[in-house]
N, C-alpha and C. Protein backbone atom coordinates (compact mmCIF):
# COMPACT_ATOMS: atom_id res chain seq x y z
N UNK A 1 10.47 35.63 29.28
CA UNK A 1 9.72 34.47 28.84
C UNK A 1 8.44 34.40 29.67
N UNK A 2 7.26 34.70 28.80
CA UNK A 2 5.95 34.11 29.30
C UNK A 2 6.35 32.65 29.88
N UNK A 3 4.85 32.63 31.12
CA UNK A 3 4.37 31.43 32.15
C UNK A 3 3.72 30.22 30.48
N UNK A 4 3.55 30.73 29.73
CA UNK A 4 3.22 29.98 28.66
C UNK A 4 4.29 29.04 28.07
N UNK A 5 5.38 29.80 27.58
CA UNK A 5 6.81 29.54 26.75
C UNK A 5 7.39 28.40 28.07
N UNK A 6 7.09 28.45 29.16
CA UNK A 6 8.21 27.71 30.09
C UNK A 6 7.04 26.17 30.25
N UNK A 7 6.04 25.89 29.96
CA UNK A 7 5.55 24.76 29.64
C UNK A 7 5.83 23.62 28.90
N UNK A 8 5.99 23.03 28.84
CA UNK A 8 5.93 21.81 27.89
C UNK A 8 4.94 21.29 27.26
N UNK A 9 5.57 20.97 25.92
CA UNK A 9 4.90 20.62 24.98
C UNK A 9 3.67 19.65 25.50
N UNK A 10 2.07 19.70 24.94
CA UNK A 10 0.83 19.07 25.19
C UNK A 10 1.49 17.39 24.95
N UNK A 11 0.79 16.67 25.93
CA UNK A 11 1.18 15.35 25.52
C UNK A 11 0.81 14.78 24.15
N UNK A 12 -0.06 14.87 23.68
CA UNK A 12 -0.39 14.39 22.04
C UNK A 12 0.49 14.82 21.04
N UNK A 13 1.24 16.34 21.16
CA UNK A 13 2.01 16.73 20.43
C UNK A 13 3.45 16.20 20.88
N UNK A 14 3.92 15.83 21.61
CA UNK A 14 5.12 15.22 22.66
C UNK A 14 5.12 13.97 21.81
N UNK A 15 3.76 13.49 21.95
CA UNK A 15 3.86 11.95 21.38
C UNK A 15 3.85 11.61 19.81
N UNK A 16 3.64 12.63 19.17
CA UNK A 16 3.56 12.57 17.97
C UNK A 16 4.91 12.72 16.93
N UNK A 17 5.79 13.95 18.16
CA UNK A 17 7.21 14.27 18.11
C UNK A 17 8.09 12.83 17.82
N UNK A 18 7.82 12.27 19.21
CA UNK A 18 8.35 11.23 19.87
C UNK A 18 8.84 10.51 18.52
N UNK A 19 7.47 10.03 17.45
CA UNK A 19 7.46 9.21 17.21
C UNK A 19 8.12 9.08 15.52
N UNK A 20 7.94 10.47 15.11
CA UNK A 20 8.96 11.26 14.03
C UNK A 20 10.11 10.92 14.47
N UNK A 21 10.86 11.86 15.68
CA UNK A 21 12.08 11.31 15.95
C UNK A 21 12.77 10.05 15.83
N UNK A 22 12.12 8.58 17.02
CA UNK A 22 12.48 7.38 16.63
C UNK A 22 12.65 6.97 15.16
N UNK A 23 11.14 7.21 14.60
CA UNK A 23 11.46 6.85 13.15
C UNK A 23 13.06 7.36 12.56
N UNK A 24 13.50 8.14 12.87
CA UNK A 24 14.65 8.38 12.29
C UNK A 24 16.03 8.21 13.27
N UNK A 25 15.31 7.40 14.22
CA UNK A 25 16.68 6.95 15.14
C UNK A 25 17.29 6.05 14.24
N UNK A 26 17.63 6.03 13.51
CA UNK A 26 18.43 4.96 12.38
C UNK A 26 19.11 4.88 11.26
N UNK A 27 20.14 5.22 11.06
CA UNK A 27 21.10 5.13 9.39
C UNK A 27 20.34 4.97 8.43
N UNK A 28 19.76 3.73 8.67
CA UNK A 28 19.22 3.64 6.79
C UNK A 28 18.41 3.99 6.68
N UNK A 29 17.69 4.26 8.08
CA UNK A 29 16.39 5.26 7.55
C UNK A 29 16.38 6.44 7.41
N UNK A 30 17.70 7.22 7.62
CA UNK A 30 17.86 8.28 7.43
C UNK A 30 18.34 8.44 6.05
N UNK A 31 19.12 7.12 5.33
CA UNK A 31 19.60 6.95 4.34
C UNK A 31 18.36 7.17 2.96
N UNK A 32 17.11 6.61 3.43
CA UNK A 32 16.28 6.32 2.68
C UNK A 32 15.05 7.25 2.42
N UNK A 33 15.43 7.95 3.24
CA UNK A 33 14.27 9.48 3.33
C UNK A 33 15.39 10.31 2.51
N UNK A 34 16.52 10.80 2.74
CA UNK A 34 17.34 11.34 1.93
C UNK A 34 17.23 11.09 0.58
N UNK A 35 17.57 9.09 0.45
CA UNK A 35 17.18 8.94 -1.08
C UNK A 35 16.22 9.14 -1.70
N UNK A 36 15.13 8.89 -1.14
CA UNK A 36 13.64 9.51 -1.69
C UNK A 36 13.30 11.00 -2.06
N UNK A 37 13.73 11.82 -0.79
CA UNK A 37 13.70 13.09 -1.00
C UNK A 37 14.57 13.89 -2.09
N UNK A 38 15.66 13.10 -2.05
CA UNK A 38 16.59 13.74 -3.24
C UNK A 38 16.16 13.46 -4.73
N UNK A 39 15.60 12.43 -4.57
CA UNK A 39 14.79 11.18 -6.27
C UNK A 39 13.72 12.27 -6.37
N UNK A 40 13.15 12.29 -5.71
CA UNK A 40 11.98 13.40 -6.11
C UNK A 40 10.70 12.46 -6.74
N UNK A 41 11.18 11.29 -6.89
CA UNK A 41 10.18 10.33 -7.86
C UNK A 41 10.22 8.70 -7.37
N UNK A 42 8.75 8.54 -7.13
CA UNK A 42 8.65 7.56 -6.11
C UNK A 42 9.50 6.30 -7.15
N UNK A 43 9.97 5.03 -5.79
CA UNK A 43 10.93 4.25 -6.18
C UNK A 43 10.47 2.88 -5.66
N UNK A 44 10.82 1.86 -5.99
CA UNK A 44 10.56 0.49 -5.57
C UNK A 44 11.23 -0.33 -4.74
N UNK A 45 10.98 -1.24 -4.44
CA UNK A 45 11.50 -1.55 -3.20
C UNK A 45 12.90 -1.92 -3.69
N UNK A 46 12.72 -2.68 -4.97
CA UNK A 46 14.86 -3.38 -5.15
C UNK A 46 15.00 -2.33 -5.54
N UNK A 47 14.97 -1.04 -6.44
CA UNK A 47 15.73 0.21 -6.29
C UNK A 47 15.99 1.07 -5.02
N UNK A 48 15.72 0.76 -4.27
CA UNK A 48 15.82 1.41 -2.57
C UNK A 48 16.93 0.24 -2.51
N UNK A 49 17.02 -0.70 -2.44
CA UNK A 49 17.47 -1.79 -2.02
C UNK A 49 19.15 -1.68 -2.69
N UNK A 50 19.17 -1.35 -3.70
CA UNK A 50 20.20 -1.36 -4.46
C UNK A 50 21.04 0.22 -4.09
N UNK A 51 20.16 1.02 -3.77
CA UNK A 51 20.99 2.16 -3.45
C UNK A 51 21.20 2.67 -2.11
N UNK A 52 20.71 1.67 -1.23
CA UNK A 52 21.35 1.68 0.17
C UNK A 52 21.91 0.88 0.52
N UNK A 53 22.49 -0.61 -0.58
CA UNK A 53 22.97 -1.73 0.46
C UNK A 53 22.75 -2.50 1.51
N UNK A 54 21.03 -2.37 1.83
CA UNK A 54 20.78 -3.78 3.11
C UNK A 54 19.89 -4.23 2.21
N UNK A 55 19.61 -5.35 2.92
CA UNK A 55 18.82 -6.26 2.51
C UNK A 55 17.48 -6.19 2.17
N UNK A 56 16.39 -6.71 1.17
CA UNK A 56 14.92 -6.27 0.84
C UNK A 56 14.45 -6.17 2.37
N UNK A 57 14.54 -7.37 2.83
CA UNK A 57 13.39 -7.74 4.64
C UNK A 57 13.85 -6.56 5.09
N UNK A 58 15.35 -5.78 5.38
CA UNK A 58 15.60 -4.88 6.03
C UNK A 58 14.86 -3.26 5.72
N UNK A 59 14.81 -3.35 4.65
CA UNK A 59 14.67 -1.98 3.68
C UNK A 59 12.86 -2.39 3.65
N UNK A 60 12.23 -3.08 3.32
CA UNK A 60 11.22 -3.89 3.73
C UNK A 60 10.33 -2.83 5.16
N UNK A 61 11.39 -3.34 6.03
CA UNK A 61 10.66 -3.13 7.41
C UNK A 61 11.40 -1.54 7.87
N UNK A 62 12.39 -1.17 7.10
CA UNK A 62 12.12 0.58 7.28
C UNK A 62 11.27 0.83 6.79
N UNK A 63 10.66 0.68 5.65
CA UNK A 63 10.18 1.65 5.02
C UNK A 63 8.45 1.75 5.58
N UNK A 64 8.06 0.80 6.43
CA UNK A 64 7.04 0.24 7.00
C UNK A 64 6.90 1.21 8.38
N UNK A 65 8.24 1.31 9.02
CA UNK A 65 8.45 2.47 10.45
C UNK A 65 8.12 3.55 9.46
N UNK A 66 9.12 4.15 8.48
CA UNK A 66 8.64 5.31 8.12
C UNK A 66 7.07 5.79 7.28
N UNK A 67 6.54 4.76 6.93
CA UNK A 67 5.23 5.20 6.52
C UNK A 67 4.23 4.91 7.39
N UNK A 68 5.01 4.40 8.91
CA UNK A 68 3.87 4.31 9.78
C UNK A 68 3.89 5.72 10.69
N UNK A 69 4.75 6.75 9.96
CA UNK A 69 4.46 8.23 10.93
C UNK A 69 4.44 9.01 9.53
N UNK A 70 3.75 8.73 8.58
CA UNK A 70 3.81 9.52 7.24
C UNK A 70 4.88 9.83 6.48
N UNK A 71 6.13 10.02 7.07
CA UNK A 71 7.22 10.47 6.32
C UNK A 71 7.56 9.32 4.76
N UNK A 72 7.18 8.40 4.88
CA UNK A 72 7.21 7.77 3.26
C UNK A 72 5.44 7.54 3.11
N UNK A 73 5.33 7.95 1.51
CA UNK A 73 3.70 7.04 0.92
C UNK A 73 3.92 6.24 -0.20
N UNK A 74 2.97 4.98 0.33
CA UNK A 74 3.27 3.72 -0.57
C UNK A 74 2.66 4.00 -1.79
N UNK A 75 2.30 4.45 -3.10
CA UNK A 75 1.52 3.86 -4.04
C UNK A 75 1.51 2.60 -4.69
N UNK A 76 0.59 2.01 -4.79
CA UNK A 76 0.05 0.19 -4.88
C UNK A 76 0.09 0.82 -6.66
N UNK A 77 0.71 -0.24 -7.59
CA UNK A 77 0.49 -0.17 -9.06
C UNK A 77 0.42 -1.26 -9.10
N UNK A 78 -0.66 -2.13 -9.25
CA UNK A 78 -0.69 -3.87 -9.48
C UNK A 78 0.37 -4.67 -8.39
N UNK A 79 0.81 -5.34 -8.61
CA UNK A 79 1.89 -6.35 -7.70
C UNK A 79 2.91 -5.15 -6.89
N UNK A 80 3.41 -4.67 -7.59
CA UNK A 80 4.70 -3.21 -7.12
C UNK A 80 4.19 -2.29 -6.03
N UNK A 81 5.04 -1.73 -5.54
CA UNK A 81 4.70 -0.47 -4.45
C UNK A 81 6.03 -0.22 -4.57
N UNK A 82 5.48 1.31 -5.13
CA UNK A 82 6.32 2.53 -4.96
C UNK A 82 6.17 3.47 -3.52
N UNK A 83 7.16 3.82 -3.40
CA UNK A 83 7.51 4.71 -1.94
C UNK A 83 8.32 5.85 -2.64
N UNK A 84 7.72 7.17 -2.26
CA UNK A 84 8.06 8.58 -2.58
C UNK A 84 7.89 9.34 -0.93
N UNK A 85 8.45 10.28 -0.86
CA UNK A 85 8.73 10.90 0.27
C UNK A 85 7.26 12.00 0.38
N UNK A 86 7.07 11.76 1.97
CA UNK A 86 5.47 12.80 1.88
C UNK A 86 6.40 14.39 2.24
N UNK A 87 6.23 15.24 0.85
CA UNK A 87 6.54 16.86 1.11
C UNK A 87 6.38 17.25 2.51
N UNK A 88 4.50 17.03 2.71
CA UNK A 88 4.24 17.81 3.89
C UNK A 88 4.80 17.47 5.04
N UNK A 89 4.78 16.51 5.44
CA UNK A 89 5.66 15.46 6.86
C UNK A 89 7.36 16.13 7.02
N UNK A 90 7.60 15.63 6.03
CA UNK A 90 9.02 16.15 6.17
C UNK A 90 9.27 17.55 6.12
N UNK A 91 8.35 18.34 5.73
CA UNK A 91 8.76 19.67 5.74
C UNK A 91 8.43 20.49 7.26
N UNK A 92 7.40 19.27 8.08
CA UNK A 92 7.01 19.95 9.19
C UNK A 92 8.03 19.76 10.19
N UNK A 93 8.92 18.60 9.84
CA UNK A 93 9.78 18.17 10.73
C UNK A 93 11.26 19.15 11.07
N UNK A 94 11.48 20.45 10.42
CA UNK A 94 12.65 20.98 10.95
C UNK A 94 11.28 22.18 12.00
N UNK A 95 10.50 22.22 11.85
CA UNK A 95 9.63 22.68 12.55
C UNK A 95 9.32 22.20 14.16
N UNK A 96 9.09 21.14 13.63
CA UNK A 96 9.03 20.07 15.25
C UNK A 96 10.22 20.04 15.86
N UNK A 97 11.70 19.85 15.59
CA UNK A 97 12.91 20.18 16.05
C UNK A 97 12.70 21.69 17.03
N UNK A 98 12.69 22.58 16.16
CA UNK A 98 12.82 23.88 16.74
C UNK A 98 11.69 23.94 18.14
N UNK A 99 10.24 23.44 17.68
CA UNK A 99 9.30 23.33 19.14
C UNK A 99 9.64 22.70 20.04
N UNK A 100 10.14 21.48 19.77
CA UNK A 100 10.65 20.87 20.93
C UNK A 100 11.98 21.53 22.01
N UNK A 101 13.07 21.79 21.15
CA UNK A 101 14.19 23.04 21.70
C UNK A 101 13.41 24.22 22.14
N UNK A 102 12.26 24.61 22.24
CA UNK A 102 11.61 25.89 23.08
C UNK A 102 12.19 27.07 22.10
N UNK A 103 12.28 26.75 20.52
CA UNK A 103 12.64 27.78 19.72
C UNK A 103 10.93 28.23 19.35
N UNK A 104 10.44 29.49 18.59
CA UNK A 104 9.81 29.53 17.95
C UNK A 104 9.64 29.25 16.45
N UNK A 105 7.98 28.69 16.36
CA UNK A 105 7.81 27.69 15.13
C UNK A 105 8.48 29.13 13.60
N UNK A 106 9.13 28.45 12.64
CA UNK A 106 9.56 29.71 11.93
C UNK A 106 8.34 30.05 11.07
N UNK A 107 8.14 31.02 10.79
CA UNK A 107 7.24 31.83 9.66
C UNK A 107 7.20 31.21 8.30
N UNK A 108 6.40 30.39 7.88
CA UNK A 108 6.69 30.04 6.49
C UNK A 108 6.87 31.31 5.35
N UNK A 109 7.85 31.65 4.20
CA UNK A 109 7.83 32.66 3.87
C UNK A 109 6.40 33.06 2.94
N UNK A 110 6.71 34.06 2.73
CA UNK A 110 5.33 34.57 1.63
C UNK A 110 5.74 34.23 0.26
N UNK A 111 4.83 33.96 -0.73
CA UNK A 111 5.34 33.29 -1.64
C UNK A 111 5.51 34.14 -2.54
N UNK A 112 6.27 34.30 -3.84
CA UNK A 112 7.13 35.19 -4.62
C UNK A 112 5.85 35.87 -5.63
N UNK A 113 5.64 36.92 -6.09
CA UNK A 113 4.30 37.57 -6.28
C UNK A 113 5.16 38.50 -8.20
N UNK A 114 4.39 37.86 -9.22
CA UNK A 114 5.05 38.69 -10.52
C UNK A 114 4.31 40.23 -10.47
N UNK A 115 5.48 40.87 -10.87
CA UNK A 115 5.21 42.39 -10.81
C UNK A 115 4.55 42.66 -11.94
């Protein structure tokens, strides 16, 4: 192991980690990135509400932690806001796991090419 590899992570990137992680220090917010991510198609607040079982204020103020580190985006349609899961955020996040464990970041693959 390189004098490089035995460093720790830059503080901006530490803190940015940090703050992905917390966001998901929590059940229903883990509940609700799952549901989103699995829906594939942004959802409203009483349909979130109805398929996790807490309360609007509760589901309310997750969804507020998680779109305050990108992992949910609100779209505004008149009175309503829909919440759909951000691809890119969440896809960087089994990434950020592995940097933080002192794994290397994985290779995104090459994409499938017609013969």
């Amino acid at each position: 192991m390189n004098a490089h590899e035995q460093r720790p992570l830059d503080r901006a990137t530490a803190a940015e980690f940090a703050g992905w992680f917390k966001a998901l220090a929590d059940a229903s917010r883990i509940q609700i990135v799952s549901l989103l991510a699995r829906r594939g198609t942004p959802m409203s607040v009483g349909e979130i509400v109805a398929a996790v079982d807490v309360g609007q204020s509760t589901v309310s103020a997750h969804l507020k932690v998680l779109a305050d580190v990108r992992f949910v985006l609100a779209d505004h349609r008149g009175t309503a806001t829909y919440y759909r899961i951000n691809e890119a955020c969440v896809g960087c996040f089994p990434t950020a796991a592995d940097i933080v464990m002192g794994k290397p970041a994985p290779v995104a693959p090459l994409p499938a090419t017609s013969a």
